[in-house]
C-alpha atoms as a PDB file:
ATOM      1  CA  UNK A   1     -42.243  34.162  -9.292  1.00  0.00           C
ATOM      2  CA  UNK A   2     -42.308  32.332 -12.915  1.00  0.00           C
ATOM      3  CA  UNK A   3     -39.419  32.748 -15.239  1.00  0.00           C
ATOM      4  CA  UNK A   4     -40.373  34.605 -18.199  1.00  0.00           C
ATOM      5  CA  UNK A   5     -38.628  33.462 -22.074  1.00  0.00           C
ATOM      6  CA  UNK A   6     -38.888  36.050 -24.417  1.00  0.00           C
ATOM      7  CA  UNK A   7     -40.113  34.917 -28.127  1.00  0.00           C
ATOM      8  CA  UNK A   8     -36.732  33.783 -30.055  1.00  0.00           C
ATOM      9  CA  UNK A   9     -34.384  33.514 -26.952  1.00  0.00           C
ATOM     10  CA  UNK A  10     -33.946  30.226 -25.213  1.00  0.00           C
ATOM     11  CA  UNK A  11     -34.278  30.236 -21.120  1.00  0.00           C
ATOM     12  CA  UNK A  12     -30.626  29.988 -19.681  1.00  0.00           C
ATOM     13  CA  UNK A  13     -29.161  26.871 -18.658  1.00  0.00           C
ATOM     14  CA  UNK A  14     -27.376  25.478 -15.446  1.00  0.00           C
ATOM     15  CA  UNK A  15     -24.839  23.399 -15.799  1.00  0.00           C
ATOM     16  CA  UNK A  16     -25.203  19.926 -14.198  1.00  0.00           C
ATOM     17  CA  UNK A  17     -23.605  19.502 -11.260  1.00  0.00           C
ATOM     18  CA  UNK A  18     -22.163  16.135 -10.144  1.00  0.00           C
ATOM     19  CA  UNK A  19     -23.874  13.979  -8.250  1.00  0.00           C
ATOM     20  CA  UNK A  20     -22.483  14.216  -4.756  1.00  0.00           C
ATOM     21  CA  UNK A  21     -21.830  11.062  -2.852  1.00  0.00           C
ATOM     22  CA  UNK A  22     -22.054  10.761   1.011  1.00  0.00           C
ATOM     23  CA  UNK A  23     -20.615   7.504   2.683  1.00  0.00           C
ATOM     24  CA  UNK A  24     -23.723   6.101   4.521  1.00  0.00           C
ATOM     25  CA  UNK A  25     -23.781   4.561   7.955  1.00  0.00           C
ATOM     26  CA  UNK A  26     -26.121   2.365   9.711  1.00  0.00           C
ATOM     27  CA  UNK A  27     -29.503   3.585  10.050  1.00  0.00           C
ATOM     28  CA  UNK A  28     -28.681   6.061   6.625  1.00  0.00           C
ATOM     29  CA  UNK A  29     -26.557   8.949   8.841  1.00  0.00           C
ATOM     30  CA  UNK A  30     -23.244   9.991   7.320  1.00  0.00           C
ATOM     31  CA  UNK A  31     -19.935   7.964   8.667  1.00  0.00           C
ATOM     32  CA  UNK A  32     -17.680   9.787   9.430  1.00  0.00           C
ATOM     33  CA  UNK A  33     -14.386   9.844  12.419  1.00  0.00           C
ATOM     34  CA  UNK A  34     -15.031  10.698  15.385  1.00  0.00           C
ATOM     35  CA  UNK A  35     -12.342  11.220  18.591  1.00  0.00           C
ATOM     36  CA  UNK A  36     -12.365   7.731  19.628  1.00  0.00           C
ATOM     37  CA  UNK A  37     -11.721   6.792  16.044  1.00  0.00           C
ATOM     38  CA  UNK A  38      -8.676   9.750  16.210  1.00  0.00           C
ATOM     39  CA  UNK A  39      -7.136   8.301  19.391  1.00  0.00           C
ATOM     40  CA  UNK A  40      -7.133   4.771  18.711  1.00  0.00           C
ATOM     41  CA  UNK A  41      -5.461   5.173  15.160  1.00  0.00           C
ATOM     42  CA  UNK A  42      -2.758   7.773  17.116  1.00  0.00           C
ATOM     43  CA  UNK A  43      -2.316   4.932  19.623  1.00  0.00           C
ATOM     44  CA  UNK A  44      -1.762   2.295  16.905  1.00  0.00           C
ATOM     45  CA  UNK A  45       0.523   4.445  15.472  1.00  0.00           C
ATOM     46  CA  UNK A  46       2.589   5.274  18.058  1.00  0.00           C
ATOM     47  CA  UNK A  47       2.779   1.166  19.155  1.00  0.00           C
ATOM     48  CA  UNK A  48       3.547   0.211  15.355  1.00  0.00           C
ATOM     49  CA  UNK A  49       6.485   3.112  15.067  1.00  0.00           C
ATOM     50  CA  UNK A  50       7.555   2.460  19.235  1.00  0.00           C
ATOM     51  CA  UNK A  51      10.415  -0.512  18.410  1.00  0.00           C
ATOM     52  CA  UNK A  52      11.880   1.633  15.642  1.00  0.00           C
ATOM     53  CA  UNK A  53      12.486   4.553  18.056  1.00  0.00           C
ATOM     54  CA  UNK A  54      13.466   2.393  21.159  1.00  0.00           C
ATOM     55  CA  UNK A  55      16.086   1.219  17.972  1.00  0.00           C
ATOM     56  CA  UNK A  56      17.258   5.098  17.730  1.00  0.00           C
ATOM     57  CA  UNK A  57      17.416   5.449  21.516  1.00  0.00           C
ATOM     58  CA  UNK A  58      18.952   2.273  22.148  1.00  0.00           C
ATOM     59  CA  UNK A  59      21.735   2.930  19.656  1.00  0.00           C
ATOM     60  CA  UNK A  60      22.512   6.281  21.121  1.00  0.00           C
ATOM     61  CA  UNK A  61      23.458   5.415  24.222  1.00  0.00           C
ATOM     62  CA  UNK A  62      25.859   2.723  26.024  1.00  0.00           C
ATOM     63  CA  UNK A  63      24.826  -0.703  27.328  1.00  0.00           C
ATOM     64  CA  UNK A  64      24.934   0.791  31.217  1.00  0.00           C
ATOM     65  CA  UNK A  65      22.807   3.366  30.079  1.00  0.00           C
ATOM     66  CA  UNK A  66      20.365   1.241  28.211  1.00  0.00           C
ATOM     67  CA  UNK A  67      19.959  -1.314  31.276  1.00  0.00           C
ATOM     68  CA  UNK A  68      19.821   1.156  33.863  1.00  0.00           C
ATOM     69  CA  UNK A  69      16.228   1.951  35.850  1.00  0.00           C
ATOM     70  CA  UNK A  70      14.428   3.693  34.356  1.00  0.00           C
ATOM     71  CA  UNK A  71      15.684   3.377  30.841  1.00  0.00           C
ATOM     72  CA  UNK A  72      16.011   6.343  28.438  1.00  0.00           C
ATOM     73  CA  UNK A  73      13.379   7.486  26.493  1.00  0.00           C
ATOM     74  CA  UNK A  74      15.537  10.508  24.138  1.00  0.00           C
ATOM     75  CA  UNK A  75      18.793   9.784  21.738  1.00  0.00           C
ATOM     76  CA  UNK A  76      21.435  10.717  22.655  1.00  0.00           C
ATOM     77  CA  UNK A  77      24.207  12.060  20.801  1.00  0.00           C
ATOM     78  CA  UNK A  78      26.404   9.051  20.498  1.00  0.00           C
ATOM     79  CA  UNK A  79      24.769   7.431  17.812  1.00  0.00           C
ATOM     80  CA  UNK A  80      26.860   8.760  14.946  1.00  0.00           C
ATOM     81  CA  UNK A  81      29.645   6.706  17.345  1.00  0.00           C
ATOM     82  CA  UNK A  82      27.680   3.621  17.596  1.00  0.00           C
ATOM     83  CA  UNK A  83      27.370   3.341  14.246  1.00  0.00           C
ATOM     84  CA  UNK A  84      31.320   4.296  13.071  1.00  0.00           C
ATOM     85  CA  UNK A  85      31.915   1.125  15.470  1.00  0.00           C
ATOM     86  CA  UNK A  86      29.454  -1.319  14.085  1.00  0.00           C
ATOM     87  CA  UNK A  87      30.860  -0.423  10.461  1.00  0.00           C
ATOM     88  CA  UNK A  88      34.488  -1.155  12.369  1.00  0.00           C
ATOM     89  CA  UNK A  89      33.477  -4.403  13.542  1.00  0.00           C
ATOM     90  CA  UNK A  90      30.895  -6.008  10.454  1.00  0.00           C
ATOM     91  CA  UNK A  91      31.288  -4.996   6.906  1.00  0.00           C
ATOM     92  CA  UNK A  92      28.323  -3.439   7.302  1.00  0.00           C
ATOM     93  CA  UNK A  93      28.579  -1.286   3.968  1.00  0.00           C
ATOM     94  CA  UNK A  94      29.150  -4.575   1.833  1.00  0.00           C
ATOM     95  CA  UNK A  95      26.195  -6.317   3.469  1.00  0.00           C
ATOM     96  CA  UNK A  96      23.934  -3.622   2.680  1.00  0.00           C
ATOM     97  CA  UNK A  97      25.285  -3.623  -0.573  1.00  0.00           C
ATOM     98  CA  UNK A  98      24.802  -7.371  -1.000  1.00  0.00           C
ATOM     99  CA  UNK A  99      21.056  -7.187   0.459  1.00  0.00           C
ATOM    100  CA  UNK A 100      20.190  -4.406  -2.371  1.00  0.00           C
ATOM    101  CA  UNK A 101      21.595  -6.973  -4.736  1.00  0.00           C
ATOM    102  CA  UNK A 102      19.658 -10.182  -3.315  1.00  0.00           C
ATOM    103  CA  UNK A 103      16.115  -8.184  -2.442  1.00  0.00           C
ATOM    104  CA  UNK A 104      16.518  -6.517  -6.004  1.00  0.00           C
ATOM    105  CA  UNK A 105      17.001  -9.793  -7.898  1.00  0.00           C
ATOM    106  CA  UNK A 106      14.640 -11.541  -5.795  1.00  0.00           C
ATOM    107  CA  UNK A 107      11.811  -9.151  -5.828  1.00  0.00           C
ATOM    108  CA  UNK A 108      12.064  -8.504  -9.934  1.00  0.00           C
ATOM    109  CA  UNK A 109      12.439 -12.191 -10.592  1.00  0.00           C
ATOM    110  CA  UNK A 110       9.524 -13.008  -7.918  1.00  0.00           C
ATOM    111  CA  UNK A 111       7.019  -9.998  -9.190  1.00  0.00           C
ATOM    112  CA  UNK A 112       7.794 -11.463 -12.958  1.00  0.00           C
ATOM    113  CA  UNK A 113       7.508 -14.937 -12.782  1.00  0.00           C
ATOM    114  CA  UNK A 114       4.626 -14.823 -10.399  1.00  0.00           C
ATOM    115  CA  UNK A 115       2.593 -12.417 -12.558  1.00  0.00           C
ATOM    116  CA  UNK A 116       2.980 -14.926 -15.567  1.00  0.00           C
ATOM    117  CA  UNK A 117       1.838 -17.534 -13.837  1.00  0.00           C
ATOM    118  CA  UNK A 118      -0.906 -16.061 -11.927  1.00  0.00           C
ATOM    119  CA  UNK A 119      -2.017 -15.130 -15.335  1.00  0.00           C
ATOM    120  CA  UNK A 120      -1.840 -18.708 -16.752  1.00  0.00           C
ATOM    121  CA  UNK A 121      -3.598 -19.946 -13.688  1.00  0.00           C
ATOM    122  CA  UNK A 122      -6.257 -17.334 -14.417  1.00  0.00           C
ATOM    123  CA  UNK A 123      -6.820 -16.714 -17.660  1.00  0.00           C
ATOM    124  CA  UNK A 124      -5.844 -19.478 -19.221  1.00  0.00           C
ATOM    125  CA  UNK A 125      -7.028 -22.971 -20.070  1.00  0.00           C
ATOM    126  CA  UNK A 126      -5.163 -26.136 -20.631  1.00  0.00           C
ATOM    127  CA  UNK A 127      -5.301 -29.338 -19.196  1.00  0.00           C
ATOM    128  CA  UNK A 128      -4.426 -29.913 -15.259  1.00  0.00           C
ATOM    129  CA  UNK A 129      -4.888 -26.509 -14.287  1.00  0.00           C
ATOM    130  CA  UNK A 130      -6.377 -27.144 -11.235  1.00  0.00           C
ATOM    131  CA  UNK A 131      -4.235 -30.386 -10.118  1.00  0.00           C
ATOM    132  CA  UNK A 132      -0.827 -28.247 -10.891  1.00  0.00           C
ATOM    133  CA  UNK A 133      -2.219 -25.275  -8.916  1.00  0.00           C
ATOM    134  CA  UNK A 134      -3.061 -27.379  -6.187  1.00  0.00           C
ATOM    135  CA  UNK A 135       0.499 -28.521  -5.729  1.00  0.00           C
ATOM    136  CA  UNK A 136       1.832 -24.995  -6.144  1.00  0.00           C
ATOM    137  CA  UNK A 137      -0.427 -24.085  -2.917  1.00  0.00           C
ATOM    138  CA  UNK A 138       0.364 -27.403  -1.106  1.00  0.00           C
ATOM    139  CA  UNK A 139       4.299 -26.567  -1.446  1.00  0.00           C
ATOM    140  CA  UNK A 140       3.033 -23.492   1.141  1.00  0.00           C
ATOM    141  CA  UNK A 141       2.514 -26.047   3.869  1.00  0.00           C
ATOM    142  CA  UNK A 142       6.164 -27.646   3.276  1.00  0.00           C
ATOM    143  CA  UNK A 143       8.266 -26.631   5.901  1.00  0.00           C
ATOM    144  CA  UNK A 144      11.690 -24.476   4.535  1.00  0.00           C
ATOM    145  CA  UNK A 145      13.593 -26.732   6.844  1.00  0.00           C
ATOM    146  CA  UNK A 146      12.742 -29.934   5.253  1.00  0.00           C
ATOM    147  CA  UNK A 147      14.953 -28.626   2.075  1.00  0.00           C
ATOM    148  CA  UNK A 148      17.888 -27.235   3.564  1.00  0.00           C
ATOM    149  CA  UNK A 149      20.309 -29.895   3.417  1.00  0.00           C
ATOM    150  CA  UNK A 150      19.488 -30.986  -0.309  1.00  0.00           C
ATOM    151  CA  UNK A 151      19.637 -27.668  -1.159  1.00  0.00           C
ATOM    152  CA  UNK A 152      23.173 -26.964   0.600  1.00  0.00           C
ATOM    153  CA  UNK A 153      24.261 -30.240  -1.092  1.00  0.00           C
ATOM    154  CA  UNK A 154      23.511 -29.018  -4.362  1.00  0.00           C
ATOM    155  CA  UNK A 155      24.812 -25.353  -3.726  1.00  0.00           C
ATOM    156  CA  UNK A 156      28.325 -27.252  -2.372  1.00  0.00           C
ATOM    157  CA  UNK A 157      28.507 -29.430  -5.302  1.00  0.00           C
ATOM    158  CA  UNK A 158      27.826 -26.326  -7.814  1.00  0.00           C
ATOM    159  CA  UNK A 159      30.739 -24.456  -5.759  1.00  0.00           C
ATOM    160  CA  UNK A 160      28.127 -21.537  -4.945  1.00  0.00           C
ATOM    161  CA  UNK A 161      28.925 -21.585  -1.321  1.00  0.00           C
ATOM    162  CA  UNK A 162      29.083 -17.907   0.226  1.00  0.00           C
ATOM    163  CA  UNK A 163      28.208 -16.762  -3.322  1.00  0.00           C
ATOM    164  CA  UNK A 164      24.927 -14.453  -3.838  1.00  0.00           C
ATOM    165  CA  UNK A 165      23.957 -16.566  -6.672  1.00  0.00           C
ATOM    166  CA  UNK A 166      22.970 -19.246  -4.168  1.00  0.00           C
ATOM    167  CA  UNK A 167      20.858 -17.242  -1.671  1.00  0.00           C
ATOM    168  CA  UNK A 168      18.831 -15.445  -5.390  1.00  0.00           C
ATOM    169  CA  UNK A 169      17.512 -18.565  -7.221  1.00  0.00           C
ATOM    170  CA  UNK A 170      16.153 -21.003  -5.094  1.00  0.00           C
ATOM    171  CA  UNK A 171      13.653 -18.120  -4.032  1.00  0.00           C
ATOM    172  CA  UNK A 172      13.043 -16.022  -7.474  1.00  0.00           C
ATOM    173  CA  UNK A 173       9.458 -17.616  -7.488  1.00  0.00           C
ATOM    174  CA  UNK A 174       7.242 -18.246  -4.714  1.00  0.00           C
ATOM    175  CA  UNK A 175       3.570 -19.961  -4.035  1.00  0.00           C
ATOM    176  CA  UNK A 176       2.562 -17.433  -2.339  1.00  0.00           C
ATOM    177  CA  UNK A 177       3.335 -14.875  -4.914  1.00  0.00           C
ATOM    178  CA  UNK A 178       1.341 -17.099  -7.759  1.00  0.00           C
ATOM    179  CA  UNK A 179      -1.465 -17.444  -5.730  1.00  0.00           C
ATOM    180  CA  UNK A 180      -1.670 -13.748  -4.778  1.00  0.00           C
ATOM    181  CA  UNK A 181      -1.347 -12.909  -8.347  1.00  0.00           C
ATOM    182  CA  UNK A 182      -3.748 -15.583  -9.757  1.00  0.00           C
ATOM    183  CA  UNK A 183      -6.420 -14.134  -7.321  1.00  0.00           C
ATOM    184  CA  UNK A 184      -5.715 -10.705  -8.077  1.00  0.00           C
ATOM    185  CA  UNK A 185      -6.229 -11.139 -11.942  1.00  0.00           C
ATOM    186  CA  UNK A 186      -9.432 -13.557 -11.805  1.00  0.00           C
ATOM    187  CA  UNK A 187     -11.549 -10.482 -10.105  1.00  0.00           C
ATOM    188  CA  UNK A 188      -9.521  -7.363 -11.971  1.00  0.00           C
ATOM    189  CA  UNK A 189      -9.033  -8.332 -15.474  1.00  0.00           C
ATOM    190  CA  UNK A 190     -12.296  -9.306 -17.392  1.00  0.00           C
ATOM    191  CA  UNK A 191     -12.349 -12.117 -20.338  1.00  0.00           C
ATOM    192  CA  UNK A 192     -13.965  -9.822 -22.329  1.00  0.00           C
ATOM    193  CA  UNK A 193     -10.558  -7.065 -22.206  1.00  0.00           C
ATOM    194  CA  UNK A 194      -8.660 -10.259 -23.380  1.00  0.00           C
ATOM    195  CA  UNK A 195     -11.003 -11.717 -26.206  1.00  0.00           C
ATOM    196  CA  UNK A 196     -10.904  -7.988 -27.277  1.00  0.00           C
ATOM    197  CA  UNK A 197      -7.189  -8.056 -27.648  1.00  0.00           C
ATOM    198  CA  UNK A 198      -6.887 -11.739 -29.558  1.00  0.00           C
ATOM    199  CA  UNK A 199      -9.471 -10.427 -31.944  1.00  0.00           C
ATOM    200  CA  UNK A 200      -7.549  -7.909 -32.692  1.00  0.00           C
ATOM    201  CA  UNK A 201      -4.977  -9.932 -33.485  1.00  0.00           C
ATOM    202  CA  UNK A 202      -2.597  -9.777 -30.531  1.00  0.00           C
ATOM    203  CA  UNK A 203      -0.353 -13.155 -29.413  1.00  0.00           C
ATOM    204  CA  UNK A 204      -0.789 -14.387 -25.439  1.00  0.00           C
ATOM    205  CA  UNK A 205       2.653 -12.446 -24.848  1.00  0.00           C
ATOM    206  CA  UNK A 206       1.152  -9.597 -26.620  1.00  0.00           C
ATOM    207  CA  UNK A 207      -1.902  -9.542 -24.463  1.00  0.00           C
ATOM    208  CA  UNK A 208      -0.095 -10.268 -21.126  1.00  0.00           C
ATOM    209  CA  UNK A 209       2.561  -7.114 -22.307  1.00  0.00           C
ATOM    210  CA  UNK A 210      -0.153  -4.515 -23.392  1.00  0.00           C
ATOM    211  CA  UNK A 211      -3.328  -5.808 -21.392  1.00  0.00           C
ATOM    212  CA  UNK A 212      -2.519  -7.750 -18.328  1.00  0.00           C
ATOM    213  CA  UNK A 213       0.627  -6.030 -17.444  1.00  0.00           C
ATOM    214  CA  UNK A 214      -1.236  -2.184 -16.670  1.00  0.00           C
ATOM    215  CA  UNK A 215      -4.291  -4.494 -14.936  1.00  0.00           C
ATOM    216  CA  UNK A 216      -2.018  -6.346 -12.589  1.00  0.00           C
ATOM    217  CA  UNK A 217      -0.221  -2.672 -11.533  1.00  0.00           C
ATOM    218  CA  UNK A 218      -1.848  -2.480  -7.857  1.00  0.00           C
ATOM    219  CA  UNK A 219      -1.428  -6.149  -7.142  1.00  0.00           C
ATOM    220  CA  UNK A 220       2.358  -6.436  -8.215  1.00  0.00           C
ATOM    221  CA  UNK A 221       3.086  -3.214  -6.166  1.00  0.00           C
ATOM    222  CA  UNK A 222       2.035  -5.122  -3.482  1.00  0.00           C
ATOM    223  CA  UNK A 223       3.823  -7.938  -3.969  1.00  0.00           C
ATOM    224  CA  UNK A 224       7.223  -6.475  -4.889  1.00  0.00           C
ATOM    225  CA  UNK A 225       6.728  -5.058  -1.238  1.00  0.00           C
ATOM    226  CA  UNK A 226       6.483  -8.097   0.722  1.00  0.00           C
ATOM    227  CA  UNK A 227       8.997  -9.904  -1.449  1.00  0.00           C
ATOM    228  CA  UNK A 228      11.794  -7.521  -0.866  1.00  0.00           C
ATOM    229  CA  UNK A 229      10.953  -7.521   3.142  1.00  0.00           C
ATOM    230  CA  UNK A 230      11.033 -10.628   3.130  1.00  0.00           C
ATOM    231  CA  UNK A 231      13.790 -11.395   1.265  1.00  0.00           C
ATOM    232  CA  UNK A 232      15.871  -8.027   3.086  1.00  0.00           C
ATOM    233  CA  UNK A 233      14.829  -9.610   6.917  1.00  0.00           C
ATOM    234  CA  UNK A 234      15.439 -13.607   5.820  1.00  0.00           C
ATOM    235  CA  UNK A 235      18.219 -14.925   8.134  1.00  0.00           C
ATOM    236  CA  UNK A 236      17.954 -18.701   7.840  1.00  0.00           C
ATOM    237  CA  UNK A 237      19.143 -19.744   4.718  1.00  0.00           C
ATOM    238  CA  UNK A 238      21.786 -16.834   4.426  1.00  0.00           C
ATOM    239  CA  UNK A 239      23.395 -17.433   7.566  1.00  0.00           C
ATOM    240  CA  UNK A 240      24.338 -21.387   5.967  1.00  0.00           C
ATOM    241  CA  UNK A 241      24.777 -20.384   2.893  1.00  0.00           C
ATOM    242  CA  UNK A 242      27.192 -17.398   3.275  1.00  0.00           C
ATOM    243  CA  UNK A 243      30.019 -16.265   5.742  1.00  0.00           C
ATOM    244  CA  UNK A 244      30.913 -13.151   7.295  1.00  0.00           C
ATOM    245  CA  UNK A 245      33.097 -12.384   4.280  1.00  0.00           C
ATOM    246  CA  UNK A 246      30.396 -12.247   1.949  1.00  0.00           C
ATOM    247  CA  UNK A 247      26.900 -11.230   4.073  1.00  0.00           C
ATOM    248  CA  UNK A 248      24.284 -10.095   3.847  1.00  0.00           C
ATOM    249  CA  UNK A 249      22.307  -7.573   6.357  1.00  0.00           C
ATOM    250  CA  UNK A 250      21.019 -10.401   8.684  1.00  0.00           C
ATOM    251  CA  UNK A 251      24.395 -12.495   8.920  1.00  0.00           C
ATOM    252  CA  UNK A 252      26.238  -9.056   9.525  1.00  0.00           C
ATOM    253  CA  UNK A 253      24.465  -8.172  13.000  1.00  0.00           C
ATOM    254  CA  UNK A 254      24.581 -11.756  13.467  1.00  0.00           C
ATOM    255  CA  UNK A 255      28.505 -11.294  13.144  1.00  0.00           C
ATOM    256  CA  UNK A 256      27.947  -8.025  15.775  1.00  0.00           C
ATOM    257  CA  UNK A 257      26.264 -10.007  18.340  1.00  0.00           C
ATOM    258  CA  UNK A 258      28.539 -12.462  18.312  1.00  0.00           C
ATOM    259  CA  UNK A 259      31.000 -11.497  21.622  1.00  0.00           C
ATOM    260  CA  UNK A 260      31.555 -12.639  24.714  1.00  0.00           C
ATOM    261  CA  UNK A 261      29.840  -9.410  25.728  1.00  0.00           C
ATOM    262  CA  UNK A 262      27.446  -8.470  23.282  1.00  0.00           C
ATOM    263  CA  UNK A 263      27.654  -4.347  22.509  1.00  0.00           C
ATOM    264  CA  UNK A 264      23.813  -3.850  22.291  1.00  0.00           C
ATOM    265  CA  UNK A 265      24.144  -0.278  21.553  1.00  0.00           C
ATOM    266  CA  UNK A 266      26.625  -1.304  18.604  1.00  0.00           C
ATOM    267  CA  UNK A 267      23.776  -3.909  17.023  1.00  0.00           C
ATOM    268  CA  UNK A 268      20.853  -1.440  17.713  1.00  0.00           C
ATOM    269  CA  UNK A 269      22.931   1.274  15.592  1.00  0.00           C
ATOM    270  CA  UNK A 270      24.088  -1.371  12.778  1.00  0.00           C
ATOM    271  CA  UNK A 271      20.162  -2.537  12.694  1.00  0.00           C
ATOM    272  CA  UNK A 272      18.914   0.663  12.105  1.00  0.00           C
ATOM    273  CA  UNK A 273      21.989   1.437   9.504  1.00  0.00           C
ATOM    274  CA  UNK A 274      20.139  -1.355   7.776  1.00  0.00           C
ATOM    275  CA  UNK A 275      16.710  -0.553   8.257  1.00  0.00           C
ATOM    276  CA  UNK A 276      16.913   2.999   6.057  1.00  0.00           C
ATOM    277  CA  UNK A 277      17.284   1.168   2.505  1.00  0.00           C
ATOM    278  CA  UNK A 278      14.368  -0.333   3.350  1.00  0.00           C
ATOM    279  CA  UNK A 279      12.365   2.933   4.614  1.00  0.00           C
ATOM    280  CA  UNK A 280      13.811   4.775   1.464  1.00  0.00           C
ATOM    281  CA  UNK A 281      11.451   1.689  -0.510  1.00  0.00           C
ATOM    282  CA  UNK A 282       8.604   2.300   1.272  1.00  0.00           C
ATOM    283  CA  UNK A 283       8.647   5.725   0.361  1.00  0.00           C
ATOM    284  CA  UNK A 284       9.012   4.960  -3.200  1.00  0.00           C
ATOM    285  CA  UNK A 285       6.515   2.371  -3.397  1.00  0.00           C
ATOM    286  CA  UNK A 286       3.962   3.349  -0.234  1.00  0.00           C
ATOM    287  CA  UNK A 287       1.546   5.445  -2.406  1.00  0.00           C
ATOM    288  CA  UNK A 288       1.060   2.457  -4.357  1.00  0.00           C
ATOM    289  CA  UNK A 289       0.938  -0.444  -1.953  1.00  0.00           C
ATOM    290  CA  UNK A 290      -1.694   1.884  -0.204  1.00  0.00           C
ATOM    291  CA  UNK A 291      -3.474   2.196  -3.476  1.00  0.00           C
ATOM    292  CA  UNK A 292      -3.260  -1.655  -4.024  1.00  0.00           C
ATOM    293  CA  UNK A 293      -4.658  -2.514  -0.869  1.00  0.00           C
ATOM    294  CA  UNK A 294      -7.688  -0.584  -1.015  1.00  0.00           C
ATOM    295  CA  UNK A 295      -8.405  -1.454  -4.525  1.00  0.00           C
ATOM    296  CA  UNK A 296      -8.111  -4.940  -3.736  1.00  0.00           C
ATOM    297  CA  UNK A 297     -10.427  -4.640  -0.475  1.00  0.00           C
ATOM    298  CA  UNK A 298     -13.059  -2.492  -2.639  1.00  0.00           C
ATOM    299  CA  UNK A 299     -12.745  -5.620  -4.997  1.00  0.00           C
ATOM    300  CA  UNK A 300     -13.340  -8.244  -2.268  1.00  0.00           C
END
């Protein structure tokens, strides 16, 4: 039946409604998860979240217990005792306190430094650009080991042995880190965002504060991530460079593991004593590593 308008009234509106988008498989049918899809990512799951339980179980129970056949699959409630003990034999409380210090310092100096350099290896141009950030990638392939005993030489003769200061600033800036950033900004951040902001008026430190900063969010979420992992789980360079008097996380259950007899139960409770500060990150920062990641794949 046709709509009728009446002489000086105006025939009623709909609002527009939004374009609704469908995610398109092959062939033009709608993708979406099916059961296989379900059970594999609950079997990846449980496999990725397996050696952190086996770490509850194994530190709830005693060393007979943990090598008898068949081992035990439930905690037990012994590992409230496990842990008293591995605080009683490693100063477990001071190493966790020194491994907030050296992932904190690391991961704000490494997030910083990298970021302004990624952005000057982006963004900006000057002469050599490409031959400096060619050696800044080529110092990836350099093994660590080849610079341990210069480095301990210089640490001894600066008296920073089983100091913090000397596990913090050989590593507050990494290759890796500049070339993550560098790649991040040359697809995120457009020239013409930054031409806008010099026209206005605005210095290089100005733009990189107000402009580049916000842009480079995602990517330095990411980043501050896998710096502080890796700088909470690194074991080489601490274990020369401190003692048991001043340690960190690592060279504390190194300490624990150190007997005639090693107490499994005791090092599987003092590991997972230091594993929560770094769960309790990943809970801060997991909505926007996730975030980063997918922006960064939708990018690619």
């Amino acid at each position: 039946m046709a709509t009728l308008t009446l002489p000086g009234r105006s025939a009623p509106t709909e609002p527009p409604r939004a374009p609704v988008r469908r995610r398109r498989g092959r062939g033009g049918k709608s993708a979406s998860a099916g059961p296989v899809a379900y059970t594999l990512l609950t079997l990846s799951a449980l496999v990725s979240i397996f050696p952190l339980y086996w770490t509850l179980v194994a530190g709830s129970h005693t060393n007979a217990e943990i090598a008898a056949t068949p081992p035990p699959f439930l905690p037990d409630a012994s590992l409230f005792e496990n842990m008293g003990r591995a605080l009683e034999e490693a100063p477990i409380g001071l190493a966790i306190l020194n491994s907030v210090i050296v992932a904190g310092s690391i991961t704000v100096g490494t997030v910083l430094f990298c970021t302004l350099a990624g952005f000057a290896f982006a963004k900006l141009r000057f002469r050599g650009r490409g031959l400096l950030l060619a050696l800044v990638v080529g110092t990836m392939m350099v093994p660590t080991q080849l610079a341990v005993i210069p480095l301990f030489m210089m640490i001894a003769e600066l008296q920073w042995v089983n100091h913090l200061q000397a596990v913090i600033l050989p590593t507050l800036v990494s290759a890796f880190g500049v070339f993550f950033m560098r790649q991040y900004l040359v697809s995120a951040l457009p020239d013409e965002l930054l031409e806008a902001g010099r026209v206005d008026g605005a210095s290089t430190f100005r733009v990189f504060r107000s402009i580049v900063l916000p842009a480079a969010r995602p990517a330095m979420a990411v980043l501050a991530m896998l710096t502080f992992l890796t700088a909470w789980n690194e074991f080489f360079w601490p274990i020369i460079a401190l003692t048991n008097s001043n340690p960190t996380v690592q060279v504390a259950l190194a300490g624990l593991g150190s007997g005639y007899v090693p107490q499994r139960s005791v090092i599987m409770a003092g590991t997972l004593l230091g594993t929560v500060p770094v769960l309790v990150v990943f809970a801060v920062l997991g909505k926007q590593i996730v975030g980063g990641i997918m922006q960064g794949a939708v990018k690619g």
